[in-house]
C-alpha atoms as a PDB file:
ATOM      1  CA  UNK A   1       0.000   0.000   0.000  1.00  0.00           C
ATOM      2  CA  UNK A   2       1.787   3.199  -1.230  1.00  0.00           C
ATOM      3  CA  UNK A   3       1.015   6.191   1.597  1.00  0.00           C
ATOM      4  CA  UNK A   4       1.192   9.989   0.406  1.00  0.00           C
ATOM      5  CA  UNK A   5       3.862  11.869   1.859  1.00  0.00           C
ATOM      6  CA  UNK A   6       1.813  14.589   3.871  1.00  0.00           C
ATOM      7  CA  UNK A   7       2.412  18.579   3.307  1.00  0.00           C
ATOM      8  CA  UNK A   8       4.554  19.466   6.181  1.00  0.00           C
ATOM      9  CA  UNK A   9       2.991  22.338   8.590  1.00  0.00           C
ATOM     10  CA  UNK A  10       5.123  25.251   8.575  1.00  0.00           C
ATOM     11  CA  UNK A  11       5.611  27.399  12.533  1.00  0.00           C
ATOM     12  CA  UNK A  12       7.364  30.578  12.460  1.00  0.00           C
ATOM     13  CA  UNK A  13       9.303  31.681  15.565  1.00  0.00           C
ATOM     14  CA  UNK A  14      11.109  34.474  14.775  1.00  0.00           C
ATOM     15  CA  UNK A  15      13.852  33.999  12.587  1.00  0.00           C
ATOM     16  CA  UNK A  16      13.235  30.082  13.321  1.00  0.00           C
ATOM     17  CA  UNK A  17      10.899  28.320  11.120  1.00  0.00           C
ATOM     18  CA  UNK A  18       9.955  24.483  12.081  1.00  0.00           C
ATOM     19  CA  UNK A  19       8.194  22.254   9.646  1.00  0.00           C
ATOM     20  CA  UNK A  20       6.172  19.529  11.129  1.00  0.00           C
ATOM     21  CA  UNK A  21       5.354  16.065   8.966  1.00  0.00           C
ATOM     22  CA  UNK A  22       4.009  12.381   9.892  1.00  0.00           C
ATOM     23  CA  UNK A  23       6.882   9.644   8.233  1.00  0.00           C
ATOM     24  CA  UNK A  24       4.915   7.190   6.382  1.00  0.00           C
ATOM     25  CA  UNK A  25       4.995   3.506   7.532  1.00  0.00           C
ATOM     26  CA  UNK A  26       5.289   4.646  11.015  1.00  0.00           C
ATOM     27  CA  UNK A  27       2.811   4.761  13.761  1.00  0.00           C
ATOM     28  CA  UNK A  28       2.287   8.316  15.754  1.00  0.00           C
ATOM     29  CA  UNK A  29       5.426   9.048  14.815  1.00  0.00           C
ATOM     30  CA  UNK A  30       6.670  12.757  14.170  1.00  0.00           C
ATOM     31  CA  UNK A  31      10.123  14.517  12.693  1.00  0.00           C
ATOM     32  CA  UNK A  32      10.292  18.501  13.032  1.00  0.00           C
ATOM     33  CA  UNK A  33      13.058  20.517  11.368  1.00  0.00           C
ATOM     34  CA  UNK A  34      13.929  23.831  12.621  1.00  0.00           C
ATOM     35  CA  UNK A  35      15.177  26.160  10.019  1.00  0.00           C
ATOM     36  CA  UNK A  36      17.475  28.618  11.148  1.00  0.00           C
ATOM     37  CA  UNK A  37      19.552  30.474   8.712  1.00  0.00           C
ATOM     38  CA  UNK A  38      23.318  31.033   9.907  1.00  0.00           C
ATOM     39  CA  UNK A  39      26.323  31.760   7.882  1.00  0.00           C
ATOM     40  CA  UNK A  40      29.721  29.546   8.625  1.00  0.00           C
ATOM     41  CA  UNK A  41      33.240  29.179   7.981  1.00  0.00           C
ATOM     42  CA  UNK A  42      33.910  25.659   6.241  1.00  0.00           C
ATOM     43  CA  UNK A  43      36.648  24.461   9.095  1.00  0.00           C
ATOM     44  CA  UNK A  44      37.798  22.169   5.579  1.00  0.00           C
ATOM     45  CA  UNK A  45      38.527  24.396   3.001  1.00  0.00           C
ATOM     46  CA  UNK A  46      38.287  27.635   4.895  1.00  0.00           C
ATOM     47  CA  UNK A  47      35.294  28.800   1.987  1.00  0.00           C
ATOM     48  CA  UNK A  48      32.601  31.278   3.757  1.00  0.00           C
ATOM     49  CA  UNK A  49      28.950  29.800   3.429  1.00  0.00           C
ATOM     50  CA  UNK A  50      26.203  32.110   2.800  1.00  0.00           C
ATOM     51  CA  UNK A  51      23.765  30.220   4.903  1.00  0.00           C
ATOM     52  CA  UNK A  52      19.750  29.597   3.764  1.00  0.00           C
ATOM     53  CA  UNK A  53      18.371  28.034   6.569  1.00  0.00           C
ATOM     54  CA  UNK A  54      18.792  24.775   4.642  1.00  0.00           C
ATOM     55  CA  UNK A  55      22.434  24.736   4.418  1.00  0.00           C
ATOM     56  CA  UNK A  56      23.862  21.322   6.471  1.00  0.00           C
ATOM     57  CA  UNK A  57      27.276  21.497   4.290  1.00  0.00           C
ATOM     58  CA  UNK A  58      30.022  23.554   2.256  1.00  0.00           C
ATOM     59  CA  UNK A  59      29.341  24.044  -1.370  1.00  0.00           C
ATOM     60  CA  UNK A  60      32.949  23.740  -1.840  1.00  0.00           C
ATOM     61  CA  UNK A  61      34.260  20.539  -0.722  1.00  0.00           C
ATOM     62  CA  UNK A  62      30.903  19.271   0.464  1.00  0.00           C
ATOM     63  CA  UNK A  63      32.075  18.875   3.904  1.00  0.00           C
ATOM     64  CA  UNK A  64      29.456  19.377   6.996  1.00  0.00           C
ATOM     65  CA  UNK A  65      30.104  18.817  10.467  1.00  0.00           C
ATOM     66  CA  UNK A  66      28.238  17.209  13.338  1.00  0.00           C
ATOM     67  CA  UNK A  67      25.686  19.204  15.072  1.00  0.00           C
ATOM     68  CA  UNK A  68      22.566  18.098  14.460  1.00  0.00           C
ATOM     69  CA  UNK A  69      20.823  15.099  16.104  1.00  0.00           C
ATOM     70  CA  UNK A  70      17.477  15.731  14.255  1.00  0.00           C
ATOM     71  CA  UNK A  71      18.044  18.161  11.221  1.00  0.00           C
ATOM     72  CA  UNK A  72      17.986  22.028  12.314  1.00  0.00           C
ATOM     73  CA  UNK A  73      17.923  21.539  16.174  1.00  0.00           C
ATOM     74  CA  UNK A  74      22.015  21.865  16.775  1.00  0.00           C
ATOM     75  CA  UNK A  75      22.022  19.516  19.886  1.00  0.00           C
ATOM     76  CA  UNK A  76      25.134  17.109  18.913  1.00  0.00           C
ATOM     77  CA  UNK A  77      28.072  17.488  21.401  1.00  0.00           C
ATOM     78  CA  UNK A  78      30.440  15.824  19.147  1.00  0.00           C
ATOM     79  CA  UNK A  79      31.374  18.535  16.422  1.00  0.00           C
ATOM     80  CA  UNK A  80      33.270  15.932  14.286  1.00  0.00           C
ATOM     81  CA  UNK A  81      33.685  17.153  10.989  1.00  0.00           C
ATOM     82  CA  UNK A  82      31.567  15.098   8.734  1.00  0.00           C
ATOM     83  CA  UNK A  83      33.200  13.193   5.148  1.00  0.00           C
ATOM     84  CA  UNK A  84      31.540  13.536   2.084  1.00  0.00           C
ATOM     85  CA  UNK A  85      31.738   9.596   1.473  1.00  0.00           C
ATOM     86  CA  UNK A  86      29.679   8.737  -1.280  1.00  0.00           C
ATOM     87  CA  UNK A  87      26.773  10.395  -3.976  1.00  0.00           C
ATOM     88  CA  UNK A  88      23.971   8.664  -4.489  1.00  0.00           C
ATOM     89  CA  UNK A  89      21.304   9.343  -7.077  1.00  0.00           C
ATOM     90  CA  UNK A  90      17.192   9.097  -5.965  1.00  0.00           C
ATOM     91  CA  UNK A  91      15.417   9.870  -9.284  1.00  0.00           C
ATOM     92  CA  UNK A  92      16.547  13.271 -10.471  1.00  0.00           C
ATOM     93  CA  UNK A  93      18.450  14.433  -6.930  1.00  0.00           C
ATOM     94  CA  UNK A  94      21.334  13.390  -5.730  1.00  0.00           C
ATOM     95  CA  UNK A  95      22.236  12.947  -2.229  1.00  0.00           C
ATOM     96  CA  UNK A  96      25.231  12.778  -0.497  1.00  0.00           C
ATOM     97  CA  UNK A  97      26.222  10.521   2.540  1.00  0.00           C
ATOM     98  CA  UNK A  98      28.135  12.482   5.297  1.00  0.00           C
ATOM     99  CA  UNK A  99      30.092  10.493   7.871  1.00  0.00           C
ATOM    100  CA  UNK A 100      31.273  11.976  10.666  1.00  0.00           C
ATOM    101  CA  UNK A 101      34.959  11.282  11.323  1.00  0.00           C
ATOM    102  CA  UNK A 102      34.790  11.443  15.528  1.00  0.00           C
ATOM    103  CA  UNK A 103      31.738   9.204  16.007  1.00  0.00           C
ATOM    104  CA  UNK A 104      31.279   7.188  12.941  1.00  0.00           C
ATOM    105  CA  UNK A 105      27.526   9.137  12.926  1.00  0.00           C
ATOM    106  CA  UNK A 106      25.979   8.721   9.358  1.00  0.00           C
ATOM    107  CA  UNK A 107      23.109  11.134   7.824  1.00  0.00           C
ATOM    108  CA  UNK A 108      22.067  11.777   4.253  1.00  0.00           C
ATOM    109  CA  UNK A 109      21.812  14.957   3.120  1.00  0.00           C
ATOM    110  CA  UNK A 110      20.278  16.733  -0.076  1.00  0.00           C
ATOM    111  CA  UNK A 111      23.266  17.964  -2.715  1.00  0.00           C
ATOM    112  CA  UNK A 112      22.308  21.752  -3.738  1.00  0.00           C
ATOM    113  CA  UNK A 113      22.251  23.369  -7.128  1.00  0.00           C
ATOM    114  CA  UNK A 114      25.174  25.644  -5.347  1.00  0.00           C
ATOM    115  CA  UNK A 115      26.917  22.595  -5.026  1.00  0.00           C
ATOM    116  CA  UNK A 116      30.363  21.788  -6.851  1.00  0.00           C
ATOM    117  CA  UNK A 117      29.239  19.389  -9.235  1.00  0.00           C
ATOM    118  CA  UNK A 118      33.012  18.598  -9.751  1.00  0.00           C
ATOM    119  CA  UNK A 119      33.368  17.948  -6.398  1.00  0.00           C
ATOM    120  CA  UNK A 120      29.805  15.361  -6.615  1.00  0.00           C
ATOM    121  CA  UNK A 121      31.527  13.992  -9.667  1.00  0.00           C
ATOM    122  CA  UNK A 122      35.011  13.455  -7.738  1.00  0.00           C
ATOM    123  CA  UNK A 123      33.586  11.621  -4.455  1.00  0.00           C
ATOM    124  CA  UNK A 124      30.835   9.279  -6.831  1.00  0.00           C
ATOM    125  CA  UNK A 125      34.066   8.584  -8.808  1.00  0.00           C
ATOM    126  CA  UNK A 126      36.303   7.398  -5.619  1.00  0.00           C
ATOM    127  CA  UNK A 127      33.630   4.980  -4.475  1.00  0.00           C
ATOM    128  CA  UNK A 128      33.324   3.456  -7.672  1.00  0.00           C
ATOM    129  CA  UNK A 129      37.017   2.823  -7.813  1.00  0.00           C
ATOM    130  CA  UNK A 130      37.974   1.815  -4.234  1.00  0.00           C
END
């Protein structure tokens, strides 16, 4: 039985916005994303992010770091610095896989049109040769 994704609810806090959504296949079970829109200094490659609210990596190199437990909130201790490890492709988006290098965390994480495609095309190469 296929199950519609539901339109997420959208709360506005200030400059916090928090989008609310049921998962399908799950019972009573809720995810909320906080969007807060921060600029950051890539601690990789040193390249100055113009954040969106949406940003979770560096356009640059791809890198992210960990500070998220659920997506937005910023309530990870570890602060690992998170490896671009693999691109994988879901219809027409891409995704990348970040692994954090502390903690061994793993998320997935939407690549950007302000993404280096070079860069998308360098780590999808890498895991097809290792």
């Amino acid at each position: 039985m296929l199950v519609d994704k539901p339109v997420p609810r959208k709360f506005q806090f200030g400059e916090i916005e928090i989008f609310e959504g049921e998962i399908p296949g799950t019972l009573n079970w809720k995810t909320m994303f906080k969007r807060t829109i921060e600029n950051f200094v890539c601690e990789k490659c040193g390249y100055e992010v113009e954040g969106n609210g949406f940003t979770n990596h560096c356009p640059e190199c791809l890198w992210s770091k960990h500070v998220d437990i659920d997506p937005g909130d910023r309530e990870a201790t570890c602060g690992g610095l998170m490896a671009p490890t693999e691109v994988q492709k879901k219809g027409s988006e891409y995704n990348i896989i970040h692994v954090c290098e502390k903690c061994g965390f793993t998320r997935v994480n939407k690549a950007q049109k302000e993404d280096s495609f070079d860069m998308l095309a360098q780590i999808q190469s890498e895991k097809q040769f290792s």
